[in-house]
N, C-alpha and C. Protein backbone atom coordinates (compact mmCIF):
# COMPACT_ATOMS: atom_id res chain seq x y z
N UNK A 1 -3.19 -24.83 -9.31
CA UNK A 1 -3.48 -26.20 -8.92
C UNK A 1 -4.95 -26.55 -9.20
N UNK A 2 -6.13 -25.36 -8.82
CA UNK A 2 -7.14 -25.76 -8.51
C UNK A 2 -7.38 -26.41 -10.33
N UNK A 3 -7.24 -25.10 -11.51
CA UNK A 3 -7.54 -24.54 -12.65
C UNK A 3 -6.72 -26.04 -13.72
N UNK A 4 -5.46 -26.69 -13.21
CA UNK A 4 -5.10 -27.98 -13.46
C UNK A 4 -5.96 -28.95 -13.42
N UNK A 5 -6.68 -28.94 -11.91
CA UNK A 5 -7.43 -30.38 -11.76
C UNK A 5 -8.83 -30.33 -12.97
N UNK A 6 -9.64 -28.69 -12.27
CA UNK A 6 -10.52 -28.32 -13.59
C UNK A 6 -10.53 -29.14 -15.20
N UNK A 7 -9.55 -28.43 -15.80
CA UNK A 7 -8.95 -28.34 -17.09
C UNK A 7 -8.53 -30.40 -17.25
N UNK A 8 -7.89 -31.02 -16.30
CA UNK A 8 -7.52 -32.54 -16.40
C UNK A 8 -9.51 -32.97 -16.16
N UNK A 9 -10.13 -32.40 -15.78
CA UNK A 9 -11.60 -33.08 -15.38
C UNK A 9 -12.30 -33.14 -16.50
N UNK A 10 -12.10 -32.01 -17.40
CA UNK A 10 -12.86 -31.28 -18.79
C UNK A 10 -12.58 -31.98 -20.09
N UNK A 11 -11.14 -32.73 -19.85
CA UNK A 11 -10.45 -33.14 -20.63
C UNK A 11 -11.05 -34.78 -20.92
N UNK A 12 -10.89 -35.20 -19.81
CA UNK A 12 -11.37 -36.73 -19.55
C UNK A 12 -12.64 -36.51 -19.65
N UNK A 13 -13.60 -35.59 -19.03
CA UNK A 13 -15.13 -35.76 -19.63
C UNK A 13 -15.06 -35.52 -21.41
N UNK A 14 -14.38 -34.85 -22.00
CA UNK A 14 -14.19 -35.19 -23.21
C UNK A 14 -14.19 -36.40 -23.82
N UNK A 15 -13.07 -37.04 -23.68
CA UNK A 15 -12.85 -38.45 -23.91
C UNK A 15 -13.60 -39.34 -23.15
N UNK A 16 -14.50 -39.33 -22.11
CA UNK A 16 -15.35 -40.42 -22.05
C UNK A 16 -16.76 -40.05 -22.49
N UNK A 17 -17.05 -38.98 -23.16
CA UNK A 17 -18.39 -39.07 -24.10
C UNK A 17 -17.93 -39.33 -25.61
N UNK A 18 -16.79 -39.31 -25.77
CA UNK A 18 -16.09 -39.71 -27.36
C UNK A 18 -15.97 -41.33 -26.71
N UNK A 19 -15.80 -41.86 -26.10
CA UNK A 19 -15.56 -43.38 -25.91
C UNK A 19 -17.01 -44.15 -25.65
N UNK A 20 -18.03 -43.25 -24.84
CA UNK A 20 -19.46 -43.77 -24.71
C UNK A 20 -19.98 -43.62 -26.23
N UNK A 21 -19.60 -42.87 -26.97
CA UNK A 21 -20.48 -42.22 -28.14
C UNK A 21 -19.94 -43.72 -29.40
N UNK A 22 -18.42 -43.99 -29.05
CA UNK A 22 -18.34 -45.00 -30.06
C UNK A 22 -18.73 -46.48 -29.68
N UNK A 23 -19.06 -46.95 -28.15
CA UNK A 23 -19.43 -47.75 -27.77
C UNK A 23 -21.35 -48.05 -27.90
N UNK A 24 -21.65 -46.60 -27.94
CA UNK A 24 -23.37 -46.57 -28.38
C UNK A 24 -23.14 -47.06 -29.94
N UNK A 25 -21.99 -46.57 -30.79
CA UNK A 25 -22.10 -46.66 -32.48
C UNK A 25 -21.66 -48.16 -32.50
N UNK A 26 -20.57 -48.85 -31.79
CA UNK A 26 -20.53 -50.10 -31.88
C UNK A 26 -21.17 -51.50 -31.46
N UNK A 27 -21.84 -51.33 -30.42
CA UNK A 27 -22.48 -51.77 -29.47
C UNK A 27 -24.36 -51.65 -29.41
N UNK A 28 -24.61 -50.74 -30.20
CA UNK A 28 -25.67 -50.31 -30.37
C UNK A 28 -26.36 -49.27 -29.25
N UNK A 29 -27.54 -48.92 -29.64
CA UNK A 29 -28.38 -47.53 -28.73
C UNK A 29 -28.92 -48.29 -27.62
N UNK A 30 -28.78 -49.66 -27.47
CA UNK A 30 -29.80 -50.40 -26.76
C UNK A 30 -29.09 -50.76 -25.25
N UNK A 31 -27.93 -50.50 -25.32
CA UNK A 31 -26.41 -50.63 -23.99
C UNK A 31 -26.49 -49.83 -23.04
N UNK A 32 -26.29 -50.02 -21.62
CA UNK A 32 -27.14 -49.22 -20.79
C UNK A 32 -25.62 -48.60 -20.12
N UNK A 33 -25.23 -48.10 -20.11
CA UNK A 33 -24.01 -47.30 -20.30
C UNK A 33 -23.69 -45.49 -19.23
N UNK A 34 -22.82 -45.50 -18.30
CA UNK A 34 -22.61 -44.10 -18.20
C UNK A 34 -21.26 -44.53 -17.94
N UNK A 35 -20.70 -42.64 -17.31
CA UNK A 35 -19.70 -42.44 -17.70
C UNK A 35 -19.49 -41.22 -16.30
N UNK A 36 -18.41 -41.29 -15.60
CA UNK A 36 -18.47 -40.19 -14.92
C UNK A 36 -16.74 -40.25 -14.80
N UNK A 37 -16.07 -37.95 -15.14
CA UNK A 37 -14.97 -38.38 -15.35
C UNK A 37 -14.17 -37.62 -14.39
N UNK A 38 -12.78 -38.00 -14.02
CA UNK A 38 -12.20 -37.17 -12.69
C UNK A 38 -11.06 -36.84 -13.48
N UNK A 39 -10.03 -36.07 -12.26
CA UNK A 39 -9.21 -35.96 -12.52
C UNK A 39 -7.83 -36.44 -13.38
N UNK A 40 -7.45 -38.06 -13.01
CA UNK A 40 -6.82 -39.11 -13.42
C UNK A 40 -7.58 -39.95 -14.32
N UNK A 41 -8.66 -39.17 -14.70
CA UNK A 41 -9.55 -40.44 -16.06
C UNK A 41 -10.59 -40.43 -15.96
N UNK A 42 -11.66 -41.90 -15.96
CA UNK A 42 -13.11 -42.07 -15.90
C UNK A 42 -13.36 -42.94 -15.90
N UNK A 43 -14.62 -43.37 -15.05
CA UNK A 43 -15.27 -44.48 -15.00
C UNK A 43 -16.31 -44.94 -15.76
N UNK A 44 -16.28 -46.31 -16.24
CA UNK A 44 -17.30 -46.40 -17.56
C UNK A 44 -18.26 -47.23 -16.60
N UNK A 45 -19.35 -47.04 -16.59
CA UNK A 45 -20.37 -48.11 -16.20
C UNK A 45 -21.09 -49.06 -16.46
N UNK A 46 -21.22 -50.15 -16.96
CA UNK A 46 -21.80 -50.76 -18.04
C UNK A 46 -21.67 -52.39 -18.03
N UNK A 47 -22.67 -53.13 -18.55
CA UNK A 47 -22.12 -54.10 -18.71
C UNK A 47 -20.98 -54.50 -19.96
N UNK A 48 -19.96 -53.87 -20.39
CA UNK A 48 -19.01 -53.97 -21.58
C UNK A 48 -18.12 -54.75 -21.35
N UNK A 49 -17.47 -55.62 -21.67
CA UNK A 49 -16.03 -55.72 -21.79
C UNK A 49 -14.84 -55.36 -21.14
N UNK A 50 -13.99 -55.27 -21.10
CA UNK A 50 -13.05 -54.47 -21.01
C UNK A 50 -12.21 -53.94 -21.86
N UNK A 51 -12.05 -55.38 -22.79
CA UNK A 51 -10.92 -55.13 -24.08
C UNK A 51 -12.18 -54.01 -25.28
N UNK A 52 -14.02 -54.12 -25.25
CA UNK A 52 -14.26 -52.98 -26.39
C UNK A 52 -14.20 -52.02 -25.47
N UNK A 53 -14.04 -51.57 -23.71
CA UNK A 53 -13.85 -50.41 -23.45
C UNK A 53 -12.76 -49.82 -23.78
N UNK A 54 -11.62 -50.73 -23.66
CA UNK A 54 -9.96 -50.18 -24.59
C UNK A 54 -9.75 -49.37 -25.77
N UNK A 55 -10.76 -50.51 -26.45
CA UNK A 55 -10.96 -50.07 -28.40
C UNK A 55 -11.34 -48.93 -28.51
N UNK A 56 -12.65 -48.15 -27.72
CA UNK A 56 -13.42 -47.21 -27.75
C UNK A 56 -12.64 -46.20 -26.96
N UNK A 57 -12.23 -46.67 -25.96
CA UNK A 57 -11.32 -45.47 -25.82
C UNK A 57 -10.26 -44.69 -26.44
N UNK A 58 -9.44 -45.89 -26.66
CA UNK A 58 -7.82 -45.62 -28.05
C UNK A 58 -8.45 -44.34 -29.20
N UNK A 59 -9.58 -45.11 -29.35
CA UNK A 59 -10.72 -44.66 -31.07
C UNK A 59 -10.83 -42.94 -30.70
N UNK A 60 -11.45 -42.96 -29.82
CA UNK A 60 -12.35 -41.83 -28.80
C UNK A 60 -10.75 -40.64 -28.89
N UNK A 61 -9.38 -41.17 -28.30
CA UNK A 61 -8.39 -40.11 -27.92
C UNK A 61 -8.11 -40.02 -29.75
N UNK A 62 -7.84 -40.88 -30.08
CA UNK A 62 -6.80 -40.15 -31.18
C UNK A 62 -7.84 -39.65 -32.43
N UNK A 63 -9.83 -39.87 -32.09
CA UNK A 63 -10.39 -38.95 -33.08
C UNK A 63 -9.82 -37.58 -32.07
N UNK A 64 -10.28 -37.74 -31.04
CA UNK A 64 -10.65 -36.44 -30.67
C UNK A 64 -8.99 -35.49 -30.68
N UNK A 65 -7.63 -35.81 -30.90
CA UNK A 65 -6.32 -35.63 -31.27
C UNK A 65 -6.46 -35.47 -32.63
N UNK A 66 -7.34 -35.86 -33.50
CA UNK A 66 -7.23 -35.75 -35.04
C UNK A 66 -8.64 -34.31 -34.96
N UNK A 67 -8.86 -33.86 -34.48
CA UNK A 67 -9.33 -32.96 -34.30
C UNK A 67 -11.61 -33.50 -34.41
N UNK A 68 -11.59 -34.29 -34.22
CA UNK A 68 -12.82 -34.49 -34.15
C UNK A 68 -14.07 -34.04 -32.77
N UNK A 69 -13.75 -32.45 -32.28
CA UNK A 69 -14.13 -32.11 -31.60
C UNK A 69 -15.48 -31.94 -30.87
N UNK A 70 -16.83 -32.31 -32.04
CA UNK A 70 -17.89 -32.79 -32.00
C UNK A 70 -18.31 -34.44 -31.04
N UNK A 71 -17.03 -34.97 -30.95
CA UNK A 71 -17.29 -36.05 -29.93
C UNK A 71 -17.33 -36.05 -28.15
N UNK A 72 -16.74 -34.61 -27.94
CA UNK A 72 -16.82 -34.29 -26.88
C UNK A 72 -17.63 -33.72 -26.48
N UNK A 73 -19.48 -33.71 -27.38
CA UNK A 73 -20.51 -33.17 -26.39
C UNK A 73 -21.73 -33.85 -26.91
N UNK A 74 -22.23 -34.43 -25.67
CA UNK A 74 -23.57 -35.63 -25.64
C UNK A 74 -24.22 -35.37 -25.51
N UNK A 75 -25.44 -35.54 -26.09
CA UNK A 75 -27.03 -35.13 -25.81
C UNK A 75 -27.26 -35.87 -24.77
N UNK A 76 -26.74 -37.30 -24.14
CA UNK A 76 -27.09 -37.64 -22.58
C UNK A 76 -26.14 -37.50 -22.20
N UNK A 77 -25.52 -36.11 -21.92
CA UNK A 77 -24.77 -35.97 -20.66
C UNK A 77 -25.78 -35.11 -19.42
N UNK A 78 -25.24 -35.56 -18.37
CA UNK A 78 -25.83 -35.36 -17.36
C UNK A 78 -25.45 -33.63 -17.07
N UNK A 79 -25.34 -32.73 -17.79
CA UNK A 79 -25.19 -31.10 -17.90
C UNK A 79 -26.17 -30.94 -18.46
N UNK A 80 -26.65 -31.65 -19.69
CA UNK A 80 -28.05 -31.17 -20.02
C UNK A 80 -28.86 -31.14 -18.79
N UNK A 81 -29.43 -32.54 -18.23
CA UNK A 81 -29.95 -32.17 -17.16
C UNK A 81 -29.90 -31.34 -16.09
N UNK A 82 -28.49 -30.82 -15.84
CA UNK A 82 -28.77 -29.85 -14.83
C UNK A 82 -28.78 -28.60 -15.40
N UNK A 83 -28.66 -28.02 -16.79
CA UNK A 83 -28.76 -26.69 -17.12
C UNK A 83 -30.46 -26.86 -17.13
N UNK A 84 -31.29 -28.01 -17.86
CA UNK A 84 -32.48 -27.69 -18.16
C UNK A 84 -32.60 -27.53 -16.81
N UNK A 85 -32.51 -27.90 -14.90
CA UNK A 85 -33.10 -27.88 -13.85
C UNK A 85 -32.86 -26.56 -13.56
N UNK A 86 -31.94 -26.32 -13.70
CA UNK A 86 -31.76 -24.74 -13.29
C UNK A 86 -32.46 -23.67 -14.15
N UNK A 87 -32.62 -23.52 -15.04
CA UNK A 87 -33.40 -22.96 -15.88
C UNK A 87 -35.24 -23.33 -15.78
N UNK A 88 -35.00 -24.48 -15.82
CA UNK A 88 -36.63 -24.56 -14.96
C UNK A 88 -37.32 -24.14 -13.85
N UNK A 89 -36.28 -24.22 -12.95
CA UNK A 89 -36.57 -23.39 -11.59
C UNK A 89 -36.47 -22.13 -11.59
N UNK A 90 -35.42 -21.78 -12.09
CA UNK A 90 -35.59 -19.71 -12.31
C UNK A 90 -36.87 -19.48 -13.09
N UNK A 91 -37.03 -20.09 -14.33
CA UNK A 91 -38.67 -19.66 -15.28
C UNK A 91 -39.89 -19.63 -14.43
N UNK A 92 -39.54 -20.91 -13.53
CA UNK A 92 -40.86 -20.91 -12.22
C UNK A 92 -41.06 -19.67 -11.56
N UNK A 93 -39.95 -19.75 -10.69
CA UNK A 93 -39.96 -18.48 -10.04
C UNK A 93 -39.89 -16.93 -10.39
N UNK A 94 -39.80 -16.68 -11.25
CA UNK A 94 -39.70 -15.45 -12.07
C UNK A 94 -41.40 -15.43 -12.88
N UNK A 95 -41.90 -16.50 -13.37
CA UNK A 95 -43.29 -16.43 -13.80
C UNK A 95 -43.86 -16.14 -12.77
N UNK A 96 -44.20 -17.02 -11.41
CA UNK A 96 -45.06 -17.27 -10.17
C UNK A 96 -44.93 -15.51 -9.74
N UNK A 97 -43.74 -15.08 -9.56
CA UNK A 97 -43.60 -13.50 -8.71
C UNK A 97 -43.77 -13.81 -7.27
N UNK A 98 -44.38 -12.99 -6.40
CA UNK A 98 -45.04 -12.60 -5.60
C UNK A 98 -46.30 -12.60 -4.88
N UNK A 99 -46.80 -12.58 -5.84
CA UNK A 99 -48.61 -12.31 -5.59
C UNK A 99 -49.45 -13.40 -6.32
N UNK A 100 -50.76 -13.43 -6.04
CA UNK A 100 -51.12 -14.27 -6.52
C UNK A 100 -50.93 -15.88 -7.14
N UNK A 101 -50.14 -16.49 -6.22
CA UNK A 101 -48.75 -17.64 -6.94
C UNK A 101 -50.26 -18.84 -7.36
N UNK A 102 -50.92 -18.78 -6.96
CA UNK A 102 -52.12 -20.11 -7.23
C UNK A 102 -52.25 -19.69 -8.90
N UNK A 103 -53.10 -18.21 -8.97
CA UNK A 103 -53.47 -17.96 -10.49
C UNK A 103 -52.22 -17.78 -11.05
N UNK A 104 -51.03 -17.56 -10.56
CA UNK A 104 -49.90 -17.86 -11.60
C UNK A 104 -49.41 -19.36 -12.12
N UNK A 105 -49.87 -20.40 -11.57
CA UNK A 105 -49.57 -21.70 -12.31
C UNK A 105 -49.37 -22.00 -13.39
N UNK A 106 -50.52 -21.76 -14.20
CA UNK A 106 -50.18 -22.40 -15.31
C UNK A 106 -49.08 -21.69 -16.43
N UNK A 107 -48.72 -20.07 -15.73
CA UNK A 107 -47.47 -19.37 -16.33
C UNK A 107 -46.13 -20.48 -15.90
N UNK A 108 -46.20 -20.56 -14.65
CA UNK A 108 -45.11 -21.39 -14.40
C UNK A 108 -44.85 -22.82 -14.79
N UNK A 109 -45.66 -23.04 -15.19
CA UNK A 109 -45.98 -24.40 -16.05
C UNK A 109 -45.26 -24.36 -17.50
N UNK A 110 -45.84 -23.32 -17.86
CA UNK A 110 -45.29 -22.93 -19.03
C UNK A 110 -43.78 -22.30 -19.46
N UNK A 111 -43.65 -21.20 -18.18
CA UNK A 111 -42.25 -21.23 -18.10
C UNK A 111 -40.88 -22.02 -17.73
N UNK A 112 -41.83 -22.71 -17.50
CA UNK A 112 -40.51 -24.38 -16.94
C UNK A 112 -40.42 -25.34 -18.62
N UNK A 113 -41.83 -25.29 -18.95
CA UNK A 113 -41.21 -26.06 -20.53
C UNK A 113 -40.58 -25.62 -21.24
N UNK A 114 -40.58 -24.20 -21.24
CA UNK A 114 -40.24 -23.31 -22.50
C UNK A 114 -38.42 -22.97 -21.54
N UNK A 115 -38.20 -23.42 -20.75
CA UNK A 115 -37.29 -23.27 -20.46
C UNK A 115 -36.41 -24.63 -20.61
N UNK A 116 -37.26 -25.59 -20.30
CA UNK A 116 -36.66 -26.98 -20.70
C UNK A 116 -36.18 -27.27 -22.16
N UNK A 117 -36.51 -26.55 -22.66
CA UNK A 117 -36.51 -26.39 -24.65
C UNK A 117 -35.47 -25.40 -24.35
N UNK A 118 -35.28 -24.64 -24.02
CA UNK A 118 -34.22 -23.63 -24.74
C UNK A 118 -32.97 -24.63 -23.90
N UNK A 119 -33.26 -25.52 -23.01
CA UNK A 119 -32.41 -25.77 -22.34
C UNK A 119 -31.20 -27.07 -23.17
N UNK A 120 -32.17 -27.65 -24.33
CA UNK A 120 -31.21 -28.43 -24.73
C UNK A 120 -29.86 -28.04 -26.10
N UNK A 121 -30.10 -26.75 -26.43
CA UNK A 121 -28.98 -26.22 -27.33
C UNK A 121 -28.39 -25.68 -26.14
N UNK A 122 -28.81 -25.07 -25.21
CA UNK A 122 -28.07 -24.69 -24.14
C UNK A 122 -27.04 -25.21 -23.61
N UNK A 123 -27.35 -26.77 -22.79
CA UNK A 123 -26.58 -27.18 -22.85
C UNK A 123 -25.42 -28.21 -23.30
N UNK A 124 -25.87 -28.18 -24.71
CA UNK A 124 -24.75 -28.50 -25.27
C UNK A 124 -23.27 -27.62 -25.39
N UNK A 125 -23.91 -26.19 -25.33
CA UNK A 125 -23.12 -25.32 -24.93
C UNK A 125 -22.29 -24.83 -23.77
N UNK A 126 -23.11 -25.28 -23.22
CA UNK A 126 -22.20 -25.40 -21.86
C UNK A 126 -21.17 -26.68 -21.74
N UNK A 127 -21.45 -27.71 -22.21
CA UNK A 127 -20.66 -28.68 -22.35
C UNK A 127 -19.33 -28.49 -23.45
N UNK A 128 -19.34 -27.44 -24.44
CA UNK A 128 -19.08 -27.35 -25.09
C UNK A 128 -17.27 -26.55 -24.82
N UNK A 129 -18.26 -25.48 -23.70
CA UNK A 129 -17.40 -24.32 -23.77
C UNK A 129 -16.87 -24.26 -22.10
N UNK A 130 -17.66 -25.59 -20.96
CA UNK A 130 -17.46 -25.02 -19.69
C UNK A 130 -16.93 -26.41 -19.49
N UNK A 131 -17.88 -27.54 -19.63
CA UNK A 131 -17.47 -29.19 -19.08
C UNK A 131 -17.06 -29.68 -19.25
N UNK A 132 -16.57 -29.52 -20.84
CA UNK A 132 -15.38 -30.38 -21.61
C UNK A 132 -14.29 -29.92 -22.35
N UNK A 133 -13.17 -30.46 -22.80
CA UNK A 133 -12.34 -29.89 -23.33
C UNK A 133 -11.93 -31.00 -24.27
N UNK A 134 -11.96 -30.44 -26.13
CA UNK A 134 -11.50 -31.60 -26.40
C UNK A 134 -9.98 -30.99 -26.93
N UNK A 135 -9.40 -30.82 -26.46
CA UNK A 135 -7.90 -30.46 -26.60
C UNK A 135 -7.24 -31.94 -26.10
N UNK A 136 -6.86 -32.41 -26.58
CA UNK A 136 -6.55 -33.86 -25.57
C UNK A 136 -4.68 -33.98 -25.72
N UNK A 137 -4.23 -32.64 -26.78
CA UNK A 137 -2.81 -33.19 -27.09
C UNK A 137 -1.87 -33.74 -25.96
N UNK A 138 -1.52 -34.40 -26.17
CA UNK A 138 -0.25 -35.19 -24.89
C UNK A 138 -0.63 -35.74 -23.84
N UNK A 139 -2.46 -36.52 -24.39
CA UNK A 139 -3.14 -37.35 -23.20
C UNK A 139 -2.54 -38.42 -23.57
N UNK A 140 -2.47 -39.53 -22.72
CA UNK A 140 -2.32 -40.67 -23.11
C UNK A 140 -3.05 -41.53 -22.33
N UNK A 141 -3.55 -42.72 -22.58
CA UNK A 141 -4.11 -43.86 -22.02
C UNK A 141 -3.03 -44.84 -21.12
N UNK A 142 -2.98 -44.38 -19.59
CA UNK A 142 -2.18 -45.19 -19.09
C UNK A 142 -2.97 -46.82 -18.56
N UNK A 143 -4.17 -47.03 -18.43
CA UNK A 143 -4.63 -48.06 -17.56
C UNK A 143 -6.20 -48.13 -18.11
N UNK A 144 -6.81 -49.43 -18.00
CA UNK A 144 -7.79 -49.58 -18.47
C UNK A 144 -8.20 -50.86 -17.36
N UNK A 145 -9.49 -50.40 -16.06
CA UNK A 145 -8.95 -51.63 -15.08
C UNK A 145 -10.69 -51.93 -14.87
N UNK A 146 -10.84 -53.27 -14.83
CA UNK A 146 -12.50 -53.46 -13.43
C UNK A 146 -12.14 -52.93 -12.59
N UNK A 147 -13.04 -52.91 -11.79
CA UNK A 147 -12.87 -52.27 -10.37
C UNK A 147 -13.10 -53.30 -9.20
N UNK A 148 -13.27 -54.31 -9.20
CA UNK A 148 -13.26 -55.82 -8.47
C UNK A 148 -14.39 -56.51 -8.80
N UNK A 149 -14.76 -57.46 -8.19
CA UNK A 149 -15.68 -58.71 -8.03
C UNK A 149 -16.93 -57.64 -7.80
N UNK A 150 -17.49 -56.67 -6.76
CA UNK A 150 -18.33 -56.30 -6.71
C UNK A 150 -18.68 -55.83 -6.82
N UNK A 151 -17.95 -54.94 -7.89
CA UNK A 151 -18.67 -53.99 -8.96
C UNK A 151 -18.30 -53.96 -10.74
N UNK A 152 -18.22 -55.22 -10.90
CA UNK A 152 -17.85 -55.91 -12.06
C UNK A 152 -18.08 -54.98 -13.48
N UNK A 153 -19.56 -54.52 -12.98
CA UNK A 153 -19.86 -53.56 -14.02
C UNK A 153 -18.92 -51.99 -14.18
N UNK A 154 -17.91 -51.65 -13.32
CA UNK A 154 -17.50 -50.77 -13.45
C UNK A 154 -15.93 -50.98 -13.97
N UNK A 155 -15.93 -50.05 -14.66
CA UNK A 155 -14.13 -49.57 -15.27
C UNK A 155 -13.68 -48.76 -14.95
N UNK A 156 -12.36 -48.51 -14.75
CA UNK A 156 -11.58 -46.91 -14.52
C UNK A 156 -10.58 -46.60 -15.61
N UNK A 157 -10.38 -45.82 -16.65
CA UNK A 157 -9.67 -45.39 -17.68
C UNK A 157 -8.55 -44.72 -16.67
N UNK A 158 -7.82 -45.06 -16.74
CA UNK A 158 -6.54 -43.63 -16.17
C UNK A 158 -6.08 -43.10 -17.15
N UNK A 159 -5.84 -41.55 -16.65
CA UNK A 159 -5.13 -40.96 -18.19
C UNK A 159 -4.06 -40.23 -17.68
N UNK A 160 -3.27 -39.76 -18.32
CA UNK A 160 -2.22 -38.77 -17.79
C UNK A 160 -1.89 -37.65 -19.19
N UNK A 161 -1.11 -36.98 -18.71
CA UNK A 161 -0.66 -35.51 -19.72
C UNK A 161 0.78 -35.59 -19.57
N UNK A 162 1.41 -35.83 -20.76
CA UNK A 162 2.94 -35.39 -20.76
C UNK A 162 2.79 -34.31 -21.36
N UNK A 163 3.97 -33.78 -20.80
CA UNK A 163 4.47 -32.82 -21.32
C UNK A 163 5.11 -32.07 -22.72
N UNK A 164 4.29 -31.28 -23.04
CA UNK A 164 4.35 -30.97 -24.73
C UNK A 164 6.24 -30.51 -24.82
């Protein structure tokens, strides 16, 4: 059950960085845009449309079904940020030690950038291999909705999985 919801979460974060990624290519870099995805789908945030959130989505499932698996990992997804934080904080603390933590600064200074750098092939990798899944066969696009009057800016994609 648990390893279902997982795997349906990985799936839809797939398809909503393939649907943000064609809405940045259609819409331009300048669209202030996120994306956060659950179980039953994802929410787009944005001031968009509804009918180009449709387009971009449809676009988004059947590249990522035609095997275009490169759409399922974003340089602004919010995993980069937390692999580079975690990795920044261990370099800190592992430079600083024990002793002397004042004259260790500027190590830890240094080990937090140099950790912030390794951090962005990183996590693309982690997105790659832990956050997303672009396997999408037998997703389908059931619902494409606002979310009311007072949060106008938000969408909910529903998705579902039939059965192969």
């Amino acid at each position: 059950m648990i390893r279902r919801i997982i795997d349906s979460i990985r799936r839809n974060h797939a398809l909503e960085h393939a649907t943000i990624s064609i809405l940045l290519t259609r819409l331009g870099q300048h669209i202030r845009v996120m994306g956060r995805a659950a179980p039953d789908g994802f929410y787009i945030y944005g001031n968009i449309s509804t009918e180009r959130i449709a387009e971009s989505a449809h676009e988004g499932l059947a590249r990522l079904q035609r095997g275009e698996a490169h759409l399922a990992v974003s340089p602004l997804c919010g995993t980069n940020l937390a692999v580079a934080g975690i990795l920044a904080g261990l370099a800190s603390v592992l430079a600083v030690g024990s002793r002397n933590r004042l004259e260790k600064v500027p190590n830890a200074i240094t080990a937090a950038m140099l950790a912030v750098l390794a951090a962005q092939p990183l996590g693309r990798l982690v997105q790659k291999y832990v956050t997303t899944s672009p396997h999408l066969d037998g997703m389908e696009i059931v619902s494409i909705q606002p979310m009311g009057k007072t949060l106008r800016n938000l969408h909910k994609v529903r998705t579902a999985f039939r059965s192969a």
